[in-house]
Each structure stands twice: as C-alpha cells, then as structure tokens.
PDB file of N, CA and C in Angstrom:
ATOM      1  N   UNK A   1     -16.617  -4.361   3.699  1.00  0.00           N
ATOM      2  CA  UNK A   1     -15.287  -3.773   3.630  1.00  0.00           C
ATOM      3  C   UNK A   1     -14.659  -4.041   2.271  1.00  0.00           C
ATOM      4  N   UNK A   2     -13.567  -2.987   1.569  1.00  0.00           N
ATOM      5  CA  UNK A   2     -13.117  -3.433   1.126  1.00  0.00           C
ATOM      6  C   UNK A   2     -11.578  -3.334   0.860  1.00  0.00           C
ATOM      7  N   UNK A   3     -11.098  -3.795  -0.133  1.00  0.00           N
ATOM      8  CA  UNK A   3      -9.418  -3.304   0.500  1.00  0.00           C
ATOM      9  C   UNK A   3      -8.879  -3.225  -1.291  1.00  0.00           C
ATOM     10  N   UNK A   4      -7.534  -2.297  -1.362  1.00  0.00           N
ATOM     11  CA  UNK A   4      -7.215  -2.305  -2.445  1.00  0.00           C
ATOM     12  C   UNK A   4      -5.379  -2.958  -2.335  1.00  0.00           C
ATOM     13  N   UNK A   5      -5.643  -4.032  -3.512  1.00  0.00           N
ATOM     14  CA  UNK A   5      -4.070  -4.502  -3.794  1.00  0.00           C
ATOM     15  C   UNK A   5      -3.322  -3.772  -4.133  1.00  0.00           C
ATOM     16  N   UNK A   6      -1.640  -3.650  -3.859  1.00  0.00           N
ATOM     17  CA  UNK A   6      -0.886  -3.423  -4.425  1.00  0.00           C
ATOM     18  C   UNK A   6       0.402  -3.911  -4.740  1.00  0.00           C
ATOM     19  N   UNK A   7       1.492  -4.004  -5.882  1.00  0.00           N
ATOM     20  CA  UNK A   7       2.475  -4.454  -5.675  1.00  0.00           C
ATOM     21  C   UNK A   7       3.618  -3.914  -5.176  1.00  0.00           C
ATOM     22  N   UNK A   8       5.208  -3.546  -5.331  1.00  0.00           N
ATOM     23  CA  UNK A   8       5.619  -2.936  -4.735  1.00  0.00           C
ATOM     24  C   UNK A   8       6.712  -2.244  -5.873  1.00  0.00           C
ATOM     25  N   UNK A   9       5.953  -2.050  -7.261  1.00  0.00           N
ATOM     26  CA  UNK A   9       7.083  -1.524  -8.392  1.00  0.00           C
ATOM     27  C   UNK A   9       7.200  -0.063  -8.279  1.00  0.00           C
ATOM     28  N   UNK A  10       7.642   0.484  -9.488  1.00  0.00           N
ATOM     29  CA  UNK A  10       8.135   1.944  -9.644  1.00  0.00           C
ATOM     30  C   UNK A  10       7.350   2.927  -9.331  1.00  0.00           C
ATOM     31  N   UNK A  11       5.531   2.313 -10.373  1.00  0.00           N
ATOM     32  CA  UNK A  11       4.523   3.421 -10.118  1.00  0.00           C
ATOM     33  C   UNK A  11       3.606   2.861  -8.847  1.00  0.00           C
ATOM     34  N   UNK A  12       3.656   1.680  -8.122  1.00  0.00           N
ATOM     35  CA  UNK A  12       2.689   1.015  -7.462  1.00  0.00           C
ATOM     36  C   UNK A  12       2.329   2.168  -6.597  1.00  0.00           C
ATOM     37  N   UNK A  13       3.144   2.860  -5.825  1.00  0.00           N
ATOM     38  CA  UNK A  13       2.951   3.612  -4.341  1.00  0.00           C
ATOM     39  C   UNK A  13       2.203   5.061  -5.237  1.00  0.00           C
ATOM     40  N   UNK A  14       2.453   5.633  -6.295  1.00  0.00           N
ATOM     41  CA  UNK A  14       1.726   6.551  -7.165  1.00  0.00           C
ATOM     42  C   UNK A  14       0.451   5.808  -7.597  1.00  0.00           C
ATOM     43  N   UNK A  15       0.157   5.154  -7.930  1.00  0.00           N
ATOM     44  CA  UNK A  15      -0.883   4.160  -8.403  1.00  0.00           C
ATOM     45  C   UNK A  15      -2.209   4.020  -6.986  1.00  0.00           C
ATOM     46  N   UNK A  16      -1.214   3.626  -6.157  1.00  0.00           N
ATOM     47  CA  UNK A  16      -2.068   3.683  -4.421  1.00  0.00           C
ATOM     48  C   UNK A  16      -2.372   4.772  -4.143  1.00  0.00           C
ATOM     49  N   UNK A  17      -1.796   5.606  -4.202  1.00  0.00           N
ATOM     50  CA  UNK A  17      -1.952   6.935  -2.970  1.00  0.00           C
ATOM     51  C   UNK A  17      -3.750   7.438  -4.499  1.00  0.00           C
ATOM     52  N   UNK A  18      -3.304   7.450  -5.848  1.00  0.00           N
ATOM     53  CA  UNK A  18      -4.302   7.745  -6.325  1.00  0.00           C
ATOM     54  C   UNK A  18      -5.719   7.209  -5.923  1.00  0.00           C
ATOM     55  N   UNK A  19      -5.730   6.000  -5.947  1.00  0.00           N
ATOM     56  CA  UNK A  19      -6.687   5.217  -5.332  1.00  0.00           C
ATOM     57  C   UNK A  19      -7.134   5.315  -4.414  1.00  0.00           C
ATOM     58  N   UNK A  20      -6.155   5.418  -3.106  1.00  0.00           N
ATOM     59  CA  UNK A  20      -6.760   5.792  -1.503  1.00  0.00           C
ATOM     60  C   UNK A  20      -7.076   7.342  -1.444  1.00  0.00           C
ATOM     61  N   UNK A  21      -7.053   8.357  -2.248  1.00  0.00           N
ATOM     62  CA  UNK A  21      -7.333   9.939  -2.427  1.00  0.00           C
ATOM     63  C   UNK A  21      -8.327   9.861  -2.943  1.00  0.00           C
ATOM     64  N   UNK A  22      -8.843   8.973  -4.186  1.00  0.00           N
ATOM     65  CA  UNK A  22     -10.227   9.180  -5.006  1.00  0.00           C
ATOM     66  C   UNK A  22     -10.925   8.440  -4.358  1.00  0.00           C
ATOM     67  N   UNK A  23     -11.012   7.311  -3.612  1.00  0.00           N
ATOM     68  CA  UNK A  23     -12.296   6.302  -2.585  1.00  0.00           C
ATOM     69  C   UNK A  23     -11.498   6.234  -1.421  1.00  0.00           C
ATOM     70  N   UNK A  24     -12.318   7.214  -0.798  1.00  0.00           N
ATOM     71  CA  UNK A  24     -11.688   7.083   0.983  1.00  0.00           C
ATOM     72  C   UNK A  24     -12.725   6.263   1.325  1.00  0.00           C
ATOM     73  N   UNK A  25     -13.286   5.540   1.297  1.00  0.00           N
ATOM     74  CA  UNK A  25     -13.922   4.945   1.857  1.00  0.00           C
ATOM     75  C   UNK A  25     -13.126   2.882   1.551  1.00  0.00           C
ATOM     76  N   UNK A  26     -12.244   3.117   1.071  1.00  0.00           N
ATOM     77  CA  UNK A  26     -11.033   1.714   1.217  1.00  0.00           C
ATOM     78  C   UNK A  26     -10.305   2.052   2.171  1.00  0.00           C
ATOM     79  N   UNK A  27     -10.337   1.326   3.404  1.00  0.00           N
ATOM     80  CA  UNK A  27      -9.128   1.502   4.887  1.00  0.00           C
ATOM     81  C   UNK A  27      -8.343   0.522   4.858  1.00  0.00           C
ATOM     82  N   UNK A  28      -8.326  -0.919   3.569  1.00  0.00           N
ATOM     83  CA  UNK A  28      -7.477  -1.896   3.786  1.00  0.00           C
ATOM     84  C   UNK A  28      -6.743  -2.247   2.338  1.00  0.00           C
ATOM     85  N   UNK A  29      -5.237  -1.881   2.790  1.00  0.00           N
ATOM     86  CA  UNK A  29      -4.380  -1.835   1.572  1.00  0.00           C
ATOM     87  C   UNK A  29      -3.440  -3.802   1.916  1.00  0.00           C
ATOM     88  N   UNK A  30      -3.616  -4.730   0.529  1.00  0.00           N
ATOM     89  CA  UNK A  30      -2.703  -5.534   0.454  1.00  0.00           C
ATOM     90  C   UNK A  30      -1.489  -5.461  -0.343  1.00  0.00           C
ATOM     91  N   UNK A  31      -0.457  -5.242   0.140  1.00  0.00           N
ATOM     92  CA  UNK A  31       0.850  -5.450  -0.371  1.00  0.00           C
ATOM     93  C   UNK A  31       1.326  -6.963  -0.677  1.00  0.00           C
ATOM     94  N   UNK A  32       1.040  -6.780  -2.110  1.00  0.00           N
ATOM     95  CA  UNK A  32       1.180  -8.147  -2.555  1.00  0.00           C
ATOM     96  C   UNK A  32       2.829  -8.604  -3.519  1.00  0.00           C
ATOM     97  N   UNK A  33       3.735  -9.640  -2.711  1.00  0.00           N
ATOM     98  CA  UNK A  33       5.010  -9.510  -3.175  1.00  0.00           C
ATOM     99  C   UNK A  33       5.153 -10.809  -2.896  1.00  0.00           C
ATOM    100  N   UNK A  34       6.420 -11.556  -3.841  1.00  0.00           N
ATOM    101  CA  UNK A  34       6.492 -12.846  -3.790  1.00  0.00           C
ATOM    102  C   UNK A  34       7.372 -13.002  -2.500  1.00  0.00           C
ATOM    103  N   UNK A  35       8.255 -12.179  -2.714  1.00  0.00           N
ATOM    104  CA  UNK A  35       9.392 -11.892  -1.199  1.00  0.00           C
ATOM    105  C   UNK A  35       9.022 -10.888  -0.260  1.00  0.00           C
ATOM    106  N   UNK A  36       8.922 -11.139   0.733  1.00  0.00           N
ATOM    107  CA  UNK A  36       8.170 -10.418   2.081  1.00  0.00           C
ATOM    108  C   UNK A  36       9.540  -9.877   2.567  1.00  0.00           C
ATOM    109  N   UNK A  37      10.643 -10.686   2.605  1.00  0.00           N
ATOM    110  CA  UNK A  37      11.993 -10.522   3.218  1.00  0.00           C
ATOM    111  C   UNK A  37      12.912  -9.241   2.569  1.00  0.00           C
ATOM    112  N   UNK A  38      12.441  -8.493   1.397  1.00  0.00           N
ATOM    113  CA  UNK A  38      13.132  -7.710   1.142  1.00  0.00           C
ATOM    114  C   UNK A  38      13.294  -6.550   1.220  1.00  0.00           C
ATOM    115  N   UNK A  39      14.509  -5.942   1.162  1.00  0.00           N
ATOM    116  CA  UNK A  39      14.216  -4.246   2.537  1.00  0.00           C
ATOM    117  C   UNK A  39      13.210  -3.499   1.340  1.00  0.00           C
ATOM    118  N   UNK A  40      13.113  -3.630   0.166  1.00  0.00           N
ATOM    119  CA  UNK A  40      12.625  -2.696  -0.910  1.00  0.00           C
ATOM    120  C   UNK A  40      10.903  -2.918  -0.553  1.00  0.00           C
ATOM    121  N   UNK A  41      10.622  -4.239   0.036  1.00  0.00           N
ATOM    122  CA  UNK A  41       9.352  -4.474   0.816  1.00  0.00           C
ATOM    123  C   UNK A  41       9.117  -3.627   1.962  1.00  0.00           C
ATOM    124  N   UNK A  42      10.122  -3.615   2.615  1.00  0.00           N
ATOM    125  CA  UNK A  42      10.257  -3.016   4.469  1.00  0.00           C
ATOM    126  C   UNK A  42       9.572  -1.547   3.479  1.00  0.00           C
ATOM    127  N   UNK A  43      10.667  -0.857   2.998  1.00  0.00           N
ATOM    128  CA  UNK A  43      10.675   0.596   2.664  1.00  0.00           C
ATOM    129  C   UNK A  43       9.211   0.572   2.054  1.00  0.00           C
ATOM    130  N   UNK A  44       9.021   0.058   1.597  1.00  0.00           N
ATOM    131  CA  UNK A  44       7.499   0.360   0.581  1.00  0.00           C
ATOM    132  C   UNK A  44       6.579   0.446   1.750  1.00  0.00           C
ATOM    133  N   UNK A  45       6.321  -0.612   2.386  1.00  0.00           N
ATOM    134  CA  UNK A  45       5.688  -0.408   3.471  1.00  0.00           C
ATOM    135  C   UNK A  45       5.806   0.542   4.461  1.00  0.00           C
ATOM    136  N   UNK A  46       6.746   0.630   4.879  1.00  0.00           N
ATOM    137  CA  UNK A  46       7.076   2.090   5.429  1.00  0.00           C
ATOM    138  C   UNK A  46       6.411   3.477   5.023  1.00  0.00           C
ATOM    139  N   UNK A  47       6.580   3.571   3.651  1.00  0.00           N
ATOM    140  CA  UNK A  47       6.188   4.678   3.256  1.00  0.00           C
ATOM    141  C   UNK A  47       4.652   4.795   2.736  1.00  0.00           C
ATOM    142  N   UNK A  48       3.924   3.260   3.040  1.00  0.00           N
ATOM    143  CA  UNK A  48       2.655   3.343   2.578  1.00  0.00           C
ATOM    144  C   UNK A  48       1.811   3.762   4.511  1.00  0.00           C
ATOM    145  N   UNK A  49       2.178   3.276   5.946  1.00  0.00           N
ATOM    146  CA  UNK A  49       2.599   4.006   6.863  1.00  0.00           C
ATOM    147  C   UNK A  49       2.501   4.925   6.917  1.00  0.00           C
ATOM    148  N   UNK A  50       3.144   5.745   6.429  1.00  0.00           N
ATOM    149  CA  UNK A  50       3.793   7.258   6.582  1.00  0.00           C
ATOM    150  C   UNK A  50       2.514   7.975   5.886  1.00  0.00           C
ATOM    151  N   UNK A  51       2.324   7.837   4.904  1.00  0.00           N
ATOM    152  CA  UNK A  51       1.489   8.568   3.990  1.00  0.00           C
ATOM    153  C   UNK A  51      -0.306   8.616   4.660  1.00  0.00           C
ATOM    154  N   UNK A  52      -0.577   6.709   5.270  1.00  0.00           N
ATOM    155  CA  UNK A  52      -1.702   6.380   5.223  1.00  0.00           C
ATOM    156  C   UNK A  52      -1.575   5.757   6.906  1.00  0.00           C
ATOM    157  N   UNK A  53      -1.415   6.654   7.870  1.00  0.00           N
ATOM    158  CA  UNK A  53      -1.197   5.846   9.054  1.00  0.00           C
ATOM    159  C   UNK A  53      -2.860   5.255   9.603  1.00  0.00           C
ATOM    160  N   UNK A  54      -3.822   5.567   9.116  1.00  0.00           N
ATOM    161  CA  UNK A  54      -5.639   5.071   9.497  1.00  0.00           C
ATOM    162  C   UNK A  54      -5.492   3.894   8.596  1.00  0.00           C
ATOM    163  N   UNK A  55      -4.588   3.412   7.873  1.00  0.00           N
ATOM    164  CA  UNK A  55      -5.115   2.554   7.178  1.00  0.00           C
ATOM    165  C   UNK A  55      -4.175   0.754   7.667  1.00  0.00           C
ATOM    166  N   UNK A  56      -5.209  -0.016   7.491  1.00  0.00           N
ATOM    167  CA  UNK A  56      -4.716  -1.557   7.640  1.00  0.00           C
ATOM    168  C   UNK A  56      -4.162  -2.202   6.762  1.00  0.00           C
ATOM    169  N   UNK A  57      -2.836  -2.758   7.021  1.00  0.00           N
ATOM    170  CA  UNK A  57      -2.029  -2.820   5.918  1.00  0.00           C
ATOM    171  C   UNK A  57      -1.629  -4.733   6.136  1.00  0.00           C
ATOM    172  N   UNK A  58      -2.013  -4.771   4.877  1.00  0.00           N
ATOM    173  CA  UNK A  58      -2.300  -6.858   4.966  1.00  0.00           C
ATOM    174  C   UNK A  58      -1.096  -7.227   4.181  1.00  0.00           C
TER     175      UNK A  58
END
C-alpha cells in the first residue's frame, strides 16, 4: 500500500487532487498538520471527503 501526504495550505488540496488523478492506485491520503483542532483542518478535510469519498484519510 501506499499513501500520499498532505498539508493543509493554499495549493495543498490542488497539489492532492493532482496526485490522486495521475496514480489511482494511492487509496491512503495523510493530512499532516501541527493543529488537528482547527476548523481550516475540519474544512480541508471535508473537502478532501467530498472530492475522494473511496479514499482513507489518516
């Protein structure tokens, strides 16, 4: 298996969706952030969800 990191800046979620479109064969995305507690976390995640609901989100 393998999984691709991400953080949660301006281009990160453009940066991902490129990545999970060119190797479908990655089903495990890490959202990597020093603060877990922040809604700009919630929303990112949310919308990585929305976009990628087959995928496992660490």
């Amino acid at each position: 298996s393998v999984a691709v990191s991400t953080g949660t800046g301006e281009t990160d979620f453009e940066r991902l969706t490129e990545i999970l479109v060119s190797v479908p064969q990655i089903h495990y995305v890490c959202v990597d952030v020093a603060n877990g507690y922040s809604e700009h976390f919630v929303h990112f995640v949310k919308d990585v969800r929305e976009k990628f609901p087959s995928h496992t989100i660490m």
